[in-house]
N, C-alpha and C. Protein backbone atom coordinates (compact mmCIF):
# COMPACT_ATOMS: atom_id res chain seq x y z
N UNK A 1 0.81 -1.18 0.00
CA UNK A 1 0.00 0.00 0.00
C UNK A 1 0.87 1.26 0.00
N UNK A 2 1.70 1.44 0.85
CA UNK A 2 2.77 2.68 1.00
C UNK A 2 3.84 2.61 -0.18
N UNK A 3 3.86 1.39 -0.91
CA UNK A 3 4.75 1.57 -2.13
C UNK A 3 3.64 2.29 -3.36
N UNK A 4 2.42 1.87 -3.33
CA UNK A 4 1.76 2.47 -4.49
C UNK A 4 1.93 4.28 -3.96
N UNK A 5 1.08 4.23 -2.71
CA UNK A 5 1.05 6.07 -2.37
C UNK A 5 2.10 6.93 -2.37
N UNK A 6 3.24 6.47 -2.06
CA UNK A 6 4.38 7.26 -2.46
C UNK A 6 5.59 6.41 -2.84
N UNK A 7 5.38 6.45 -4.28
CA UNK A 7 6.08 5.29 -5.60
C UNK A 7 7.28 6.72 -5.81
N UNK A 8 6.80 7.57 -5.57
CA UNK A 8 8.44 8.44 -6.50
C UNK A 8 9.48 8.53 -4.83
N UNK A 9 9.14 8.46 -3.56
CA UNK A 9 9.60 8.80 -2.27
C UNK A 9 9.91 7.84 -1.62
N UNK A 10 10.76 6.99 -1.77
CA UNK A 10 11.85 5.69 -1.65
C UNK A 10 11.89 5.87 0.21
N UNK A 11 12.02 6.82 0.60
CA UNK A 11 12.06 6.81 2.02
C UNK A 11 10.93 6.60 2.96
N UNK A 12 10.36 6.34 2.03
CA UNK A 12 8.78 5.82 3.30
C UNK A 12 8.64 3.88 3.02
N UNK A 13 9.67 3.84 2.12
CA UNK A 13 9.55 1.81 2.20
C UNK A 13 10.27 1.05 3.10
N UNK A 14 9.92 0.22 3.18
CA UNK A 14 10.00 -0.14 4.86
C UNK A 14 10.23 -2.16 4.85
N UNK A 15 11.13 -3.04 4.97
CA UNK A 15 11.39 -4.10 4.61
C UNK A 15 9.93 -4.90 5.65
N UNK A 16 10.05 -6.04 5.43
CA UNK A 16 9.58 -7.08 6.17
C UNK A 16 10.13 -7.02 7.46
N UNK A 17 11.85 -7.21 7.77
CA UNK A 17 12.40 -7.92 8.70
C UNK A 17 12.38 -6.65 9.47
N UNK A 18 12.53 -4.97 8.92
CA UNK A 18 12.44 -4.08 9.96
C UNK A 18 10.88 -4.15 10.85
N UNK A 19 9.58 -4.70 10.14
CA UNK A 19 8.46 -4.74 10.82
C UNK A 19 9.00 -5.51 11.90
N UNK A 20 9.24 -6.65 11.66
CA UNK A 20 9.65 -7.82 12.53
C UNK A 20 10.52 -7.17 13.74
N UNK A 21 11.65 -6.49 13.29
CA UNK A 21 12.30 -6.45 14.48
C UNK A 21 11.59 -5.46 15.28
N UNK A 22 10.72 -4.54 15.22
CA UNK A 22 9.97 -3.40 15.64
C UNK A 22 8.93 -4.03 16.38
N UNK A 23 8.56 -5.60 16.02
CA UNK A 23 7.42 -6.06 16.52
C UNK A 23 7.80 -6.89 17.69
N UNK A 24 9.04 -7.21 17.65
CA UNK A 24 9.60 -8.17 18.54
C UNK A 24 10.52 -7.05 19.96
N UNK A 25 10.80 -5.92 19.77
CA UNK A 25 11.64 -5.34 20.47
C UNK A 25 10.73 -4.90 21.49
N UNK A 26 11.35 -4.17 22.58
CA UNK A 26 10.70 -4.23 23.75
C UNK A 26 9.56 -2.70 23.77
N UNK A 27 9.81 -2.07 22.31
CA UNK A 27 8.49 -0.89 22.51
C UNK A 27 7.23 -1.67 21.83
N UNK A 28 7.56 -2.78 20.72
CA UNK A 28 6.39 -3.57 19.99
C UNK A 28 5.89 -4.51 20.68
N UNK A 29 6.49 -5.35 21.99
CA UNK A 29 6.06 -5.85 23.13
C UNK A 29 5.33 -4.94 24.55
N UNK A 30 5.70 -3.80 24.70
CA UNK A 30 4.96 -2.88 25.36
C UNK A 30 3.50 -3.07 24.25
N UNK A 31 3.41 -2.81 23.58
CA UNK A 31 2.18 -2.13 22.38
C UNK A 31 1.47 -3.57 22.24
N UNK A 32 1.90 -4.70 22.19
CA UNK A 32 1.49 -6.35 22.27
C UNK A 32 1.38 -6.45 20.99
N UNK A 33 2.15 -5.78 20.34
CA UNK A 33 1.70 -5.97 18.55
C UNK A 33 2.21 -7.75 18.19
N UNK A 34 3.09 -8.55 18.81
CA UNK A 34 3.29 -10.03 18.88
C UNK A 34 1.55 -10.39 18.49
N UNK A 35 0.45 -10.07 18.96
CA UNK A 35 -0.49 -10.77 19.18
C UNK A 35 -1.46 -10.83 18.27
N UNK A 36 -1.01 -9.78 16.91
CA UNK A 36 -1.63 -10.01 16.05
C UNK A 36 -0.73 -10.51 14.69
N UNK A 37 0.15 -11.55 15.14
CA UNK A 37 0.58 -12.40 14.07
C UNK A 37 0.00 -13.34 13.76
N UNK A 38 -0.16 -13.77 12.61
CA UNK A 38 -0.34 -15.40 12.53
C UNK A 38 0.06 -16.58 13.37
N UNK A 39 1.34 -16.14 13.11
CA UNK A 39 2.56 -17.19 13.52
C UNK A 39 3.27 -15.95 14.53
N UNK A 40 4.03 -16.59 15.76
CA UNK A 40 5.04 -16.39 16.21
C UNK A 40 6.53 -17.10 16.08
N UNK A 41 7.06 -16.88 16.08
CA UNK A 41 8.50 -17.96 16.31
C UNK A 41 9.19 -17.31 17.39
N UNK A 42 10.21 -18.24 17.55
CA UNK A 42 10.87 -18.79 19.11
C UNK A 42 12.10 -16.96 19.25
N UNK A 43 12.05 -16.30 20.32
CA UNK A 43 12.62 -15.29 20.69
C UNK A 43 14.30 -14.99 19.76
N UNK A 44 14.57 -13.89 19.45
CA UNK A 44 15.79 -13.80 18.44
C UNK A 44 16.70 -13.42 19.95
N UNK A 45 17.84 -13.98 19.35
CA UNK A 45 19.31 -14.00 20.27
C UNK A 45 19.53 -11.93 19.90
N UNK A 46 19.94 -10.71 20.51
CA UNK A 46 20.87 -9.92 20.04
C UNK A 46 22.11 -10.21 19.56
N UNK A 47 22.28 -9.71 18.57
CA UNK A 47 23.17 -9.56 18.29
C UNK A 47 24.87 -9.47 18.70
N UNK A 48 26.04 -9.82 18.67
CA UNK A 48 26.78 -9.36 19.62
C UNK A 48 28.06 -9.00 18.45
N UNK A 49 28.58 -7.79 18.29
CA UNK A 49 29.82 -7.87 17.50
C UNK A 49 31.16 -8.22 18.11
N UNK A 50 32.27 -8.43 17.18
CA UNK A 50 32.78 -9.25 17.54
C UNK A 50 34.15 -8.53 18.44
N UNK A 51 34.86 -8.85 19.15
CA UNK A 51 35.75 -8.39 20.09
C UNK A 51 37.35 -7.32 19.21
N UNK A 52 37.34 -6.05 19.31
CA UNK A 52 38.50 -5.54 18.92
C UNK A 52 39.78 -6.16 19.18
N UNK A 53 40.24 -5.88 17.94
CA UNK A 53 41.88 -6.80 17.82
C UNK A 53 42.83 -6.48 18.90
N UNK A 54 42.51 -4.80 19.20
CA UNK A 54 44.05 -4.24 19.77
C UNK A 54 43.68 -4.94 21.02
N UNK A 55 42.63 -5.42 21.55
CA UNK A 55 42.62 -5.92 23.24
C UNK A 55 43.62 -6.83 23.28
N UNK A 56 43.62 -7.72 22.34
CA UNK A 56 45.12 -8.77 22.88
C UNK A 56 46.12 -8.33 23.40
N UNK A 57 46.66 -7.22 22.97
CA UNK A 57 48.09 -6.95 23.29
C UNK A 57 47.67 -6.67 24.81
N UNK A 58 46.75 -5.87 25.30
CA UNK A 58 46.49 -5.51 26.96
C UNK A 58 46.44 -7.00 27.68
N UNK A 59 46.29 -8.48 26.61
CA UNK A 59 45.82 -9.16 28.00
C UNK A 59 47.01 -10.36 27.75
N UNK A 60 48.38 -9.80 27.03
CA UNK A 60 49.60 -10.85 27.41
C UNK A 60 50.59 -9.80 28.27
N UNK A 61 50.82 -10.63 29.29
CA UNK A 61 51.89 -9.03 30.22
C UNK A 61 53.26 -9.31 29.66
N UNK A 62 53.87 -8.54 29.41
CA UNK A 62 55.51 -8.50 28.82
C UNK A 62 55.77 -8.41 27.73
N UNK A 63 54.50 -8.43 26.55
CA UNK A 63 54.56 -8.33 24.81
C UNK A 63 55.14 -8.18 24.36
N UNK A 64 56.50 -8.63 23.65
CA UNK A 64 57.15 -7.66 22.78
C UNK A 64 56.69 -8.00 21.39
N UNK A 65 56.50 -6.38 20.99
CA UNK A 65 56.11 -6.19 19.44
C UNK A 65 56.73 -7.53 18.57
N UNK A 66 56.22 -7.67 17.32
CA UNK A 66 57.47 -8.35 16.72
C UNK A 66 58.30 -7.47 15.80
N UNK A 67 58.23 -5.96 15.43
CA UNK A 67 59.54 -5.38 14.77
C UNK A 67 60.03 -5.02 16.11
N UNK A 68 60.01 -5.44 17.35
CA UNK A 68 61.25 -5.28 18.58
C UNK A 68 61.93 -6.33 18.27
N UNK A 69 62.04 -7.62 17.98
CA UNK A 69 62.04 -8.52 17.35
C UNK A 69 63.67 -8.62 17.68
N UNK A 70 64.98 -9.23 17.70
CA UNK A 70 66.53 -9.49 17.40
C UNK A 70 66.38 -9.52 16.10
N UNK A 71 67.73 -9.60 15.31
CA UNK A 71 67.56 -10.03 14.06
C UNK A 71 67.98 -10.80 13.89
N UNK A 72 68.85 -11.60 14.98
CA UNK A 72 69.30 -13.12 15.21
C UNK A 72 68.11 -14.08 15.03
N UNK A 73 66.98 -13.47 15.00
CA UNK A 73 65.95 -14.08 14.99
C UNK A 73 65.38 -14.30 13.47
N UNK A 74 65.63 -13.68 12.35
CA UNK A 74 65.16 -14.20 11.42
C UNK A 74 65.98 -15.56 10.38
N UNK A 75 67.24 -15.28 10.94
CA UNK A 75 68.16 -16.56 11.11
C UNK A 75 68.03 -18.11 11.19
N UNK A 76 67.02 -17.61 12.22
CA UNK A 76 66.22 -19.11 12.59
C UNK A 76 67.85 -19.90 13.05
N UNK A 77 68.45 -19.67 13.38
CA UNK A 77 69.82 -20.68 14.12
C UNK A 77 69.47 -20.78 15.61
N UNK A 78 68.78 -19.53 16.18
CA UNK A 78 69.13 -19.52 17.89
C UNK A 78 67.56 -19.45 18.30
N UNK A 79 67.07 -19.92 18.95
CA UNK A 79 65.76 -19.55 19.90
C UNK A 79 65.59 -18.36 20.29
């Protein structure tokens, strides 16, 4: 319906999965809009992104870089 009424104004279209997540989040559960689905399905996990790289270096104590590196070391002769 909102794609026929405003067909030239791209910013009023609106996916499936954004209804969904709007219906499932905790203002579309205040509102009980869940209750006029057909179907429900089983609660969605959040999301979690994934952990920044630079934390490693904070969680080995004594790090040395590897361009601190010897150069006896690319040698590969000595440990």
């Amino acid at each position: 319906m909102m794609k026929k009424e405003y067909a030239e104004d791209v910013s009023f279209r609106v996916s499936h999965e954004t209804i969904y997540e709007f219906v499932y989040s905790k203002e579309g559960e205040k509102l009980n809009l869940k209750s006029f689905l057909l179907r429900s399905h089983r609660k969605r996990k959040e999301k979690t992104g994934r952990s920044v790289r630079g934390i490693i270096k904070t969680r080995i104590p004594g790090r040395v870089d590897i361009d601190e590196r010897p150069k006896s070391i690319e040698t590969r002769e000595e440990f």
